[in-house]
C-alpha atoms as a PDB file:
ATOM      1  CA  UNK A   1      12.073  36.167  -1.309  1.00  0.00           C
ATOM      2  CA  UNK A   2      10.089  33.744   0.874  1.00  0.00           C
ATOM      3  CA  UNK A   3      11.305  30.163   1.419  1.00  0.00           C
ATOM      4  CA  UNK A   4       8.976  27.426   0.867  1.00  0.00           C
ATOM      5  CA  UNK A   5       7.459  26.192   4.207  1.00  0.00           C
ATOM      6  CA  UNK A   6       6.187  22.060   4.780  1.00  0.00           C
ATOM      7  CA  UNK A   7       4.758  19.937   7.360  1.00  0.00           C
ATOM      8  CA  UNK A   8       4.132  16.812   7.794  1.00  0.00           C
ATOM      9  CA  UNK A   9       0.721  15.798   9.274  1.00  0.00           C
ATOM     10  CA  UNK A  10       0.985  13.104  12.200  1.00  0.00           C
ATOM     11  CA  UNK A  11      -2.646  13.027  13.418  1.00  0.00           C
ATOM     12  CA  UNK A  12      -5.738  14.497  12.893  1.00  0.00           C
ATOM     13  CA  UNK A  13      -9.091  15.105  14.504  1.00  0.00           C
ATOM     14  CA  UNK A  14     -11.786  12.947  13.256  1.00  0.00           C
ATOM     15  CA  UNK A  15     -15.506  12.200  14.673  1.00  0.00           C
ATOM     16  CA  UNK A  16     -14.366  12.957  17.997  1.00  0.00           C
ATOM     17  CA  UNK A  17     -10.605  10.980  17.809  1.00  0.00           C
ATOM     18  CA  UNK A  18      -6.958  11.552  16.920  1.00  0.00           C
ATOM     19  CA  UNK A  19      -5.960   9.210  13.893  1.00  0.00           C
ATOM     20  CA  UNK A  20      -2.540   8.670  12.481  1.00  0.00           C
ATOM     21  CA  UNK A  21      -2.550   9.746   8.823  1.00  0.00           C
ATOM     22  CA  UNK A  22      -0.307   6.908   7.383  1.00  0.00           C
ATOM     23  CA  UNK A  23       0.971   4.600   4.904  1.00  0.00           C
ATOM     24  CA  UNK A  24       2.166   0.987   4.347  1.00  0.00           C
ATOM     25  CA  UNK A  25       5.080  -0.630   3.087  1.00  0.00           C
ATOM     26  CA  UNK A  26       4.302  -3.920   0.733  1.00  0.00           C
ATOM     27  CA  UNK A  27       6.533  -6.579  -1.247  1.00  0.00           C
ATOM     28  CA  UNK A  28       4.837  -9.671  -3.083  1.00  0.00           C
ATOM     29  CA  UNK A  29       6.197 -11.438  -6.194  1.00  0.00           C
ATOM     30  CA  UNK A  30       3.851 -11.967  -9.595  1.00  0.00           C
ATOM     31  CA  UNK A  31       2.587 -14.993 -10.666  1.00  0.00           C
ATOM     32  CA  UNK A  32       4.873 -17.240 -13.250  1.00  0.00           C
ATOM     33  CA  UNK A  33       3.392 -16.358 -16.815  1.00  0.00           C
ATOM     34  CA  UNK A  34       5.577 -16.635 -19.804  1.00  0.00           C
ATOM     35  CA  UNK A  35       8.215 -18.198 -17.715  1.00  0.00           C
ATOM     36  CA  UNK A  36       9.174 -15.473 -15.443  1.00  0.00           C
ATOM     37  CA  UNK A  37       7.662 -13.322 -12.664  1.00  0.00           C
ATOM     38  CA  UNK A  38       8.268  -9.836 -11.223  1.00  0.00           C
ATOM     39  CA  UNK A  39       8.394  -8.098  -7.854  1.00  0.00           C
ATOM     40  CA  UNK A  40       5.716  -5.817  -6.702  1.00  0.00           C
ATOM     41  CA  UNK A  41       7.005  -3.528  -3.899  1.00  0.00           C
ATOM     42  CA  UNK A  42       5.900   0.013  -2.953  1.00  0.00           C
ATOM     43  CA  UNK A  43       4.297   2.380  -0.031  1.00  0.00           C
ATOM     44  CA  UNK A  44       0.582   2.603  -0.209  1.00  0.00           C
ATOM     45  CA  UNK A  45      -0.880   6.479  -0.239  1.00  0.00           C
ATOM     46  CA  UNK A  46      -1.952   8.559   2.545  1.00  0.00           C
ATOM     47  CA  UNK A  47      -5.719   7.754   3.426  1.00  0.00           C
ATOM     48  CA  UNK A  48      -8.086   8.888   6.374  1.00  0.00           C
ATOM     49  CA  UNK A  49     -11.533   7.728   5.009  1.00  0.00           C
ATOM     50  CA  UNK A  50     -13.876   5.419   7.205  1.00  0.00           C
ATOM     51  CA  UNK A  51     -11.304   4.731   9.798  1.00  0.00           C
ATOM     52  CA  UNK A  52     -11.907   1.844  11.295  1.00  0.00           C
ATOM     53  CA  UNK A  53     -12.617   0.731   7.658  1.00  0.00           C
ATOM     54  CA  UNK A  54     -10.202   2.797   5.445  1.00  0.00           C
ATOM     55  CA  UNK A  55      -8.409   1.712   3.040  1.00  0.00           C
ATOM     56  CA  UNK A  56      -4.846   2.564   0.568  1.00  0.00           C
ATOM     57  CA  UNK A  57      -4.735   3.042  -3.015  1.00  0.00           C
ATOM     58  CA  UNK A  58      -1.032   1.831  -4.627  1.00  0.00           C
ATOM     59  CA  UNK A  59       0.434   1.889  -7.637  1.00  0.00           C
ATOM     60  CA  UNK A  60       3.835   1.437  -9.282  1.00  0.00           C
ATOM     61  CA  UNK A  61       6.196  -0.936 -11.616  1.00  0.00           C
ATOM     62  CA  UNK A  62       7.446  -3.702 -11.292  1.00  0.00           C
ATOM     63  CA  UNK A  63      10.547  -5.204 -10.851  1.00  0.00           C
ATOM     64  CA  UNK A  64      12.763  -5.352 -14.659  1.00  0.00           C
ATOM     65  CA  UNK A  65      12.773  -8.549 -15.488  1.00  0.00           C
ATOM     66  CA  UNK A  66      13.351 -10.979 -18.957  1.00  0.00           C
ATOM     67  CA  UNK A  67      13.605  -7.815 -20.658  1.00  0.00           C
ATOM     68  CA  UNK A  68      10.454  -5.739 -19.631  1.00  0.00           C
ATOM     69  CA  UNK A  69       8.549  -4.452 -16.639  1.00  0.00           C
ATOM     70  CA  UNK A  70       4.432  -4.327 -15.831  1.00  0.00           C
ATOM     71  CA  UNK A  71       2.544  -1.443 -14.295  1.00  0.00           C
ATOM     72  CA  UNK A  72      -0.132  -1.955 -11.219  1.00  0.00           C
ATOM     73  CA  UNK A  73      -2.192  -0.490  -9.771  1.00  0.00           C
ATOM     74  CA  UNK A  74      -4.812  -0.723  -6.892  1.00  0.00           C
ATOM     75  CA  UNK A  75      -6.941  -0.132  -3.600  1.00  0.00           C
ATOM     76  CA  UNK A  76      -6.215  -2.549  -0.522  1.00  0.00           C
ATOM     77  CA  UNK A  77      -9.104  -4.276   1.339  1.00  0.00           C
ATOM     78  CA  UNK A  78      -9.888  -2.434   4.754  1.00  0.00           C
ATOM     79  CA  UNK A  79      -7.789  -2.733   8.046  1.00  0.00           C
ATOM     80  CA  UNK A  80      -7.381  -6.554   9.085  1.00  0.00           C
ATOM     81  CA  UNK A  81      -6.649  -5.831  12.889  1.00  0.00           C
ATOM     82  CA  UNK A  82      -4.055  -7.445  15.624  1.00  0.00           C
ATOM     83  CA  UNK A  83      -5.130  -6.178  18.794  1.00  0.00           C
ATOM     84  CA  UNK A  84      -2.433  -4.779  20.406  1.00  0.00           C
ATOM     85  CA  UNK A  85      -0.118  -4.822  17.530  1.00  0.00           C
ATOM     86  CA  UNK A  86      -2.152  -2.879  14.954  1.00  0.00           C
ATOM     87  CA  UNK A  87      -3.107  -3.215  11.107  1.00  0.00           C
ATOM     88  CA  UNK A  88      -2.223  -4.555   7.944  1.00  0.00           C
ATOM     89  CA  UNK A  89      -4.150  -4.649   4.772  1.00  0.00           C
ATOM     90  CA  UNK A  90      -4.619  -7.598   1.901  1.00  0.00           C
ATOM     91  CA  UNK A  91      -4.034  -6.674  -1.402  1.00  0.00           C
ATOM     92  CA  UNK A  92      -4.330  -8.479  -5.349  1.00  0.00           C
ATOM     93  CA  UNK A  93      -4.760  -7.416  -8.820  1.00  0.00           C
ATOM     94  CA  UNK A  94      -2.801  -8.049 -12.183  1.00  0.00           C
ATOM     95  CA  UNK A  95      -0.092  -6.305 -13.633  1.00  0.00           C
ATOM     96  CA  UNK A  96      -0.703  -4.353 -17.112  1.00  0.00           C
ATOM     97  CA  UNK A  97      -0.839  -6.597 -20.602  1.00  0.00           C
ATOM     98  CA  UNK A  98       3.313  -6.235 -21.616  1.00  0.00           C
ATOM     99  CA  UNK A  99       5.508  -8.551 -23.695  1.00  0.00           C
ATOM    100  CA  UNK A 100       2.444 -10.253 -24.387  1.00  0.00           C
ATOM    101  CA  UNK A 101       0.842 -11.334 -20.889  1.00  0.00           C
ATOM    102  CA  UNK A 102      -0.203 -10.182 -17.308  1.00  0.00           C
ATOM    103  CA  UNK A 103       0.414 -11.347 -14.319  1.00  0.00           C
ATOM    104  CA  UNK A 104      -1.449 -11.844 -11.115  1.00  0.00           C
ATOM    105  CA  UNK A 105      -0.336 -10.540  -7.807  1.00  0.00           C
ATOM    106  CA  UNK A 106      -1.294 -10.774  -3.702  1.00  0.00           C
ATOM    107  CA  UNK A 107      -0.169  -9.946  -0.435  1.00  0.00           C
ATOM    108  CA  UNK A 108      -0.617  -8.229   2.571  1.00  0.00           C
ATOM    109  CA  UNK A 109       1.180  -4.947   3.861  1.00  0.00           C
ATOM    110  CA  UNK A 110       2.996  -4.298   6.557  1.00  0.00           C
ATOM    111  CA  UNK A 111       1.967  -4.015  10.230  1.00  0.00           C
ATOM    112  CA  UNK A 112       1.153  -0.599  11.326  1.00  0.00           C
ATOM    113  CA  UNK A 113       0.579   0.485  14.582  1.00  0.00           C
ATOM    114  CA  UNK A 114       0.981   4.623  15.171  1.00  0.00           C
ATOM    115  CA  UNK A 115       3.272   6.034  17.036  1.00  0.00           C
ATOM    116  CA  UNK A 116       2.478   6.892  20.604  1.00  0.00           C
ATOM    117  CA  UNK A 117       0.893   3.292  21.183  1.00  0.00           C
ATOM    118  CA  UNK A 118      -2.427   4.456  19.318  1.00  0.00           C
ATOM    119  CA  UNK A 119      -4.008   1.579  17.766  1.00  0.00           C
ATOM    120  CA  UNK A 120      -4.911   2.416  14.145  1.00  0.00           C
END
């Protein structure tokens, strides 16, 4: 019987450089609709497409509250850069119609700078 075998990718080769495949930690709250708002929170996906103007896709729910959650879902704008310090992404949409009413969301995602000191 053969075991199941995994690795995780840390770089790859692309148009002649080493990029960090990686993701993003984000955290926002909802607008106030129907008297109440929600917490959006999640990692964004994997992505390695333009680079130096890539962006994430996200999705999730939100946080339970008066009684009901709201799905989301999304793609961030590309890589807002801090030179020396890395990247972050801004991000907005609106929840799904529950209860009755949306709600609108932004934010921006954490700083991400790869590991090794390469600027991503």
């Amino acid at each position: 019987m053969r075991d199941n075998h995994y690795h995780d990718i840390e770089y790859i080769w692309w148009d002649n450089r080493v990029v960090a495949v990686h993701k993003h930690s984000f955290s926002t709250q909802t607008s106030v609709n129907d008297g109440h708002q929600h917490v959006v929170q999640g990692t964004t996906k994997d992505t390695v497409q333009g680079l130096d103007q890539h962006v994430h896709s996200f999705e999730g729910q939100t946080t339970f509250d008066d009684g009901h959650v709201h799905y989301f879902r999304g793609w961030t704008g590309p890589p807002i850069v801090i030179p020396n310090r890395g990247h972050y992404h801004e991000f907005a949409g609106m929840t799904s119609y529950n209860d009755g009413h949306t709600h609108s969301f932004k934010g921006a995602t954490s700083i991400l700078k790869a590991p090794g000191g390469v600027n991503i």
